[in-house]
Protein backbone atom coordinates (compact mmCIF):
# COMPACT_ATOMS: atom_id res chain seq x y z
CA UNK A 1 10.26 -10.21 14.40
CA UNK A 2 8.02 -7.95 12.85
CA UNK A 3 8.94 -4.27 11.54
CA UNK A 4 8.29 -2.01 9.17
CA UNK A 5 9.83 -4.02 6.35
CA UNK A 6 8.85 -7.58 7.88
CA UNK A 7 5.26 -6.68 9.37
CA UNK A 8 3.77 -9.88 11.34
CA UNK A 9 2.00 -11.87 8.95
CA UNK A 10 -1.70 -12.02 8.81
CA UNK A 11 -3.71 -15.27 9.82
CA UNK A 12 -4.76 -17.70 7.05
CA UNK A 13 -7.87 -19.55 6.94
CA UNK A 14 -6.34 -23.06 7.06
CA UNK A 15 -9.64 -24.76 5.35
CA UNK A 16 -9.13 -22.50 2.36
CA UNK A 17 -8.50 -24.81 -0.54
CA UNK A 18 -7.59 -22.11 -3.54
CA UNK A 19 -6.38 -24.72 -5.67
CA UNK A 20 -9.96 -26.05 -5.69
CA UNK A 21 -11.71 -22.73 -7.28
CA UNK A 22 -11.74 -22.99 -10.92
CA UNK A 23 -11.39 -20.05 -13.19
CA UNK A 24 -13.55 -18.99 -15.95
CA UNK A 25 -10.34 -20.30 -18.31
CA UNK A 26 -10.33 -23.89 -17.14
CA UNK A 27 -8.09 -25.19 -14.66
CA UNK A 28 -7.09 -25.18 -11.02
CA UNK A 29 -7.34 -21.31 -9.78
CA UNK A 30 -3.67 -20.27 -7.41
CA UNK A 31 -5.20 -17.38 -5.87
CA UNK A 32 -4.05 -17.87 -2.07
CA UNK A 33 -0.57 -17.88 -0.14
CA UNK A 34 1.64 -21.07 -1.06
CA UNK A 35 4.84 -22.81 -0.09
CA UNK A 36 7.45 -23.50 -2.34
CA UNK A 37 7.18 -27.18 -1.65
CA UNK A 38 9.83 -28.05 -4.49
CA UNK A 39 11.76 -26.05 -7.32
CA UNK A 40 13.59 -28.08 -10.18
CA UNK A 41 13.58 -31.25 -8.03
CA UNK A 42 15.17 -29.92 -4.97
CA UNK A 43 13.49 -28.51 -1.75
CA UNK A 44 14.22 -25.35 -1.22
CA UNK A 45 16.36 -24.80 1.97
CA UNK A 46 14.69 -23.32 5.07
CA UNK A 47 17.72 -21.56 6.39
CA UNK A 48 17.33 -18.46 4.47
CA UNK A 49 16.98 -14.90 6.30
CA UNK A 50 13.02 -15.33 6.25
CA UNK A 51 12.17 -19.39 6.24
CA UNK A 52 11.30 -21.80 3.12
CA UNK A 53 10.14 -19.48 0.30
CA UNK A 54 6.67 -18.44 0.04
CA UNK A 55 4.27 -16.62 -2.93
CA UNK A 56 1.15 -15.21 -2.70
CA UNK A 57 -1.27 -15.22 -5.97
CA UNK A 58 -3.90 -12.24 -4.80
CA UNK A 59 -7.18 -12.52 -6.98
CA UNK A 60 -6.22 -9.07 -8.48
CA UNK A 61 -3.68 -10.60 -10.70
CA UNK A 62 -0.82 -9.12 -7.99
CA UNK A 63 1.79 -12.34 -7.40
CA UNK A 64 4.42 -11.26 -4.29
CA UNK A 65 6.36 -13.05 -1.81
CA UNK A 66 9.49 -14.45 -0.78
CA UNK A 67 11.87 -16.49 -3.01
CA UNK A 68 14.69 -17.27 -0.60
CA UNK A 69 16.63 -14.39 0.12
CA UNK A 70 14.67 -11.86 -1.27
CA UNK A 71 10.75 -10.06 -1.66
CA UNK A 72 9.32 -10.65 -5.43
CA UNK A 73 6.50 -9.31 -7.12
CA UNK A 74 5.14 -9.32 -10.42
CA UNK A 75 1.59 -9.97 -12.09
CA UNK A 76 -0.03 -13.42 -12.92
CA UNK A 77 -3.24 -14.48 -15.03
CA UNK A 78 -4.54 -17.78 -16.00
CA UNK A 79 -5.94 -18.66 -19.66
CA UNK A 80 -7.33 -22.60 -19.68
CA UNK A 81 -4.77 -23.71 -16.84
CA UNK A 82 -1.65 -21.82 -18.67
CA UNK A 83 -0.35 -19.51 -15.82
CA UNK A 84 2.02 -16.48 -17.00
CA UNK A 85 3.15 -14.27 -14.67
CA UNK A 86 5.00 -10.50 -15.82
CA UNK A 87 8.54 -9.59 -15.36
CA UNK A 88 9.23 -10.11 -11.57
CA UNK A 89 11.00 -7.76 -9.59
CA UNK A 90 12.65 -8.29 -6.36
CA UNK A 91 15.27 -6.99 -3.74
CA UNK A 92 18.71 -7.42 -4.42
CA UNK A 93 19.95 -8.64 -1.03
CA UNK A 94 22.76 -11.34 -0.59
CA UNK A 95 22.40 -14.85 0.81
CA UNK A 96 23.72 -18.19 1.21
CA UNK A 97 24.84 -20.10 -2.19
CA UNK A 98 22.25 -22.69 -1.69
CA UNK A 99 18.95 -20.43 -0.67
CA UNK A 100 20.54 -17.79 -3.90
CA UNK A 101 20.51 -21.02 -6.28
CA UNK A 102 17.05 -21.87 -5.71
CA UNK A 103 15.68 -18.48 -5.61
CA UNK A 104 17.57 -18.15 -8.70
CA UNK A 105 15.50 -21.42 -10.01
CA UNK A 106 12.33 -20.01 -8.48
CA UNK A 107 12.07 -16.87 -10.41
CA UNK A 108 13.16 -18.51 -13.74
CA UNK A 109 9.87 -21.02 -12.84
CA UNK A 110 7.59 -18.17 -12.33
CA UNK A 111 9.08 -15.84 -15.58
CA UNK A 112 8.73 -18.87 -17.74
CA UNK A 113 5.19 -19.54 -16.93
CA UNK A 114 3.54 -23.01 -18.06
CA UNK A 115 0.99 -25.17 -17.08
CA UNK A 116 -0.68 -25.20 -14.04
CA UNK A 117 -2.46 -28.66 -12.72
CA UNK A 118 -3.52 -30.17 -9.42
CA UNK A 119 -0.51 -32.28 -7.48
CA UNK A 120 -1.13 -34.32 -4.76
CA UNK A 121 -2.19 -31.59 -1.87
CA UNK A 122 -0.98 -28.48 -4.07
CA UNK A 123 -0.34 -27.23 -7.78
CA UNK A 124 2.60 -28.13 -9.83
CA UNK A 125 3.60 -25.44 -12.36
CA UNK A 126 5.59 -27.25 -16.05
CA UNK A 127 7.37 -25.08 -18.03
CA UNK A 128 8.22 -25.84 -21.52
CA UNK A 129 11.43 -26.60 -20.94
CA UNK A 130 10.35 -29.62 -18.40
CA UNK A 131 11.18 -27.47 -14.69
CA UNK A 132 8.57 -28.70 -11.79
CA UNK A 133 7.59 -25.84 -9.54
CA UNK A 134 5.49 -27.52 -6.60
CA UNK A 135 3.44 -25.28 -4.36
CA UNK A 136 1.77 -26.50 -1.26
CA UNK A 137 -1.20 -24.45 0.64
CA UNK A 138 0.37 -22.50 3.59
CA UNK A 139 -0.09 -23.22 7.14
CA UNK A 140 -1.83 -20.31 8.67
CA UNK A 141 0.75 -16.98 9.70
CA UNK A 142 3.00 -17.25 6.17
CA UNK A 143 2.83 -14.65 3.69
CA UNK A 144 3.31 -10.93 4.34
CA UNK A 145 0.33 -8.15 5.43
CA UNK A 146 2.84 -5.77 3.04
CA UNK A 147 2.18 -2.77 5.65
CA UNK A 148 2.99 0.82 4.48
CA UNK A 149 6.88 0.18 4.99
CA UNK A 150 7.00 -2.69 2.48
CA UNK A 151 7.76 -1.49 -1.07
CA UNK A 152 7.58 -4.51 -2.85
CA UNK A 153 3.84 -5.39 -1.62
């Protein structure tokens, strides 16, 4: 329902294809709204307070979204198809175990940056230390319009 923390998200266009642009760098470009498709080998669980996570890559170099339980943000650039992305902050609410692990997982993925390559119908982020993130476009309505209530967008 939306509010003035959860505004209604806005329509995507559901022919965009970010993963398709290719940056001046090398490499597939994630500017666009994702799903978290898969973090460390798991899918994440739906059943958190706000659906399966979701992250937004603006073309600004502005990353946000939601990691389970609770709103991130931080900053992201590309250099030949390595992605790192800045300290991330995020609301400190409290969840379920399972949705907390994986948002846990999540934000250690993004903070450890790595390569970023085409997978299947999405991008799969490798750290260095061997941890899969898989995003997959979204389906039009995810992400968040981050109206003037929202602090973390």
């Amino acid at each position: 329902m939306p509010d003035d923390v959860h505004p209604r998200p806005p329509a995507e266009d559901p022919t965009a294809r970010p993963y398709d642009e290719r940056p001046a760098g090398g490499g597939p470009s994630p500017a666009g709204t994702w799903v978290v498709a898969e973090v460390a080998g798991a899918v994440p669980p739906a059943h958190g307070p706000h659906g399966h996570p979701w992250l937004t890559f603006d073309g600004d170099g502005v990353l946000y979204g939601h990691a389970g339980v609770n709103r991130v943000r931080s900053t992201w650039s590309l250099d030949g198809g390595r992605l790192t992305v800045g300290p991330v902050v995020q609301t400190m609410m409290a969840g379920p175990d399972d949705v907390t692990r994986t948002e846990v997982a999540l934000v250690a993925a993004l903070t450890a940056g790595g390569t970023l390559e085409p997978a299947d119908d999405g991008l799969a982020l490798r750290t260095a230390d061997g941890t899969t993130l898989l995003l997959r476009p979204a389906p039009p309505g995810t992400g968040a319009s981050g109206g003037a209530g929202h602090a973390l967008r």
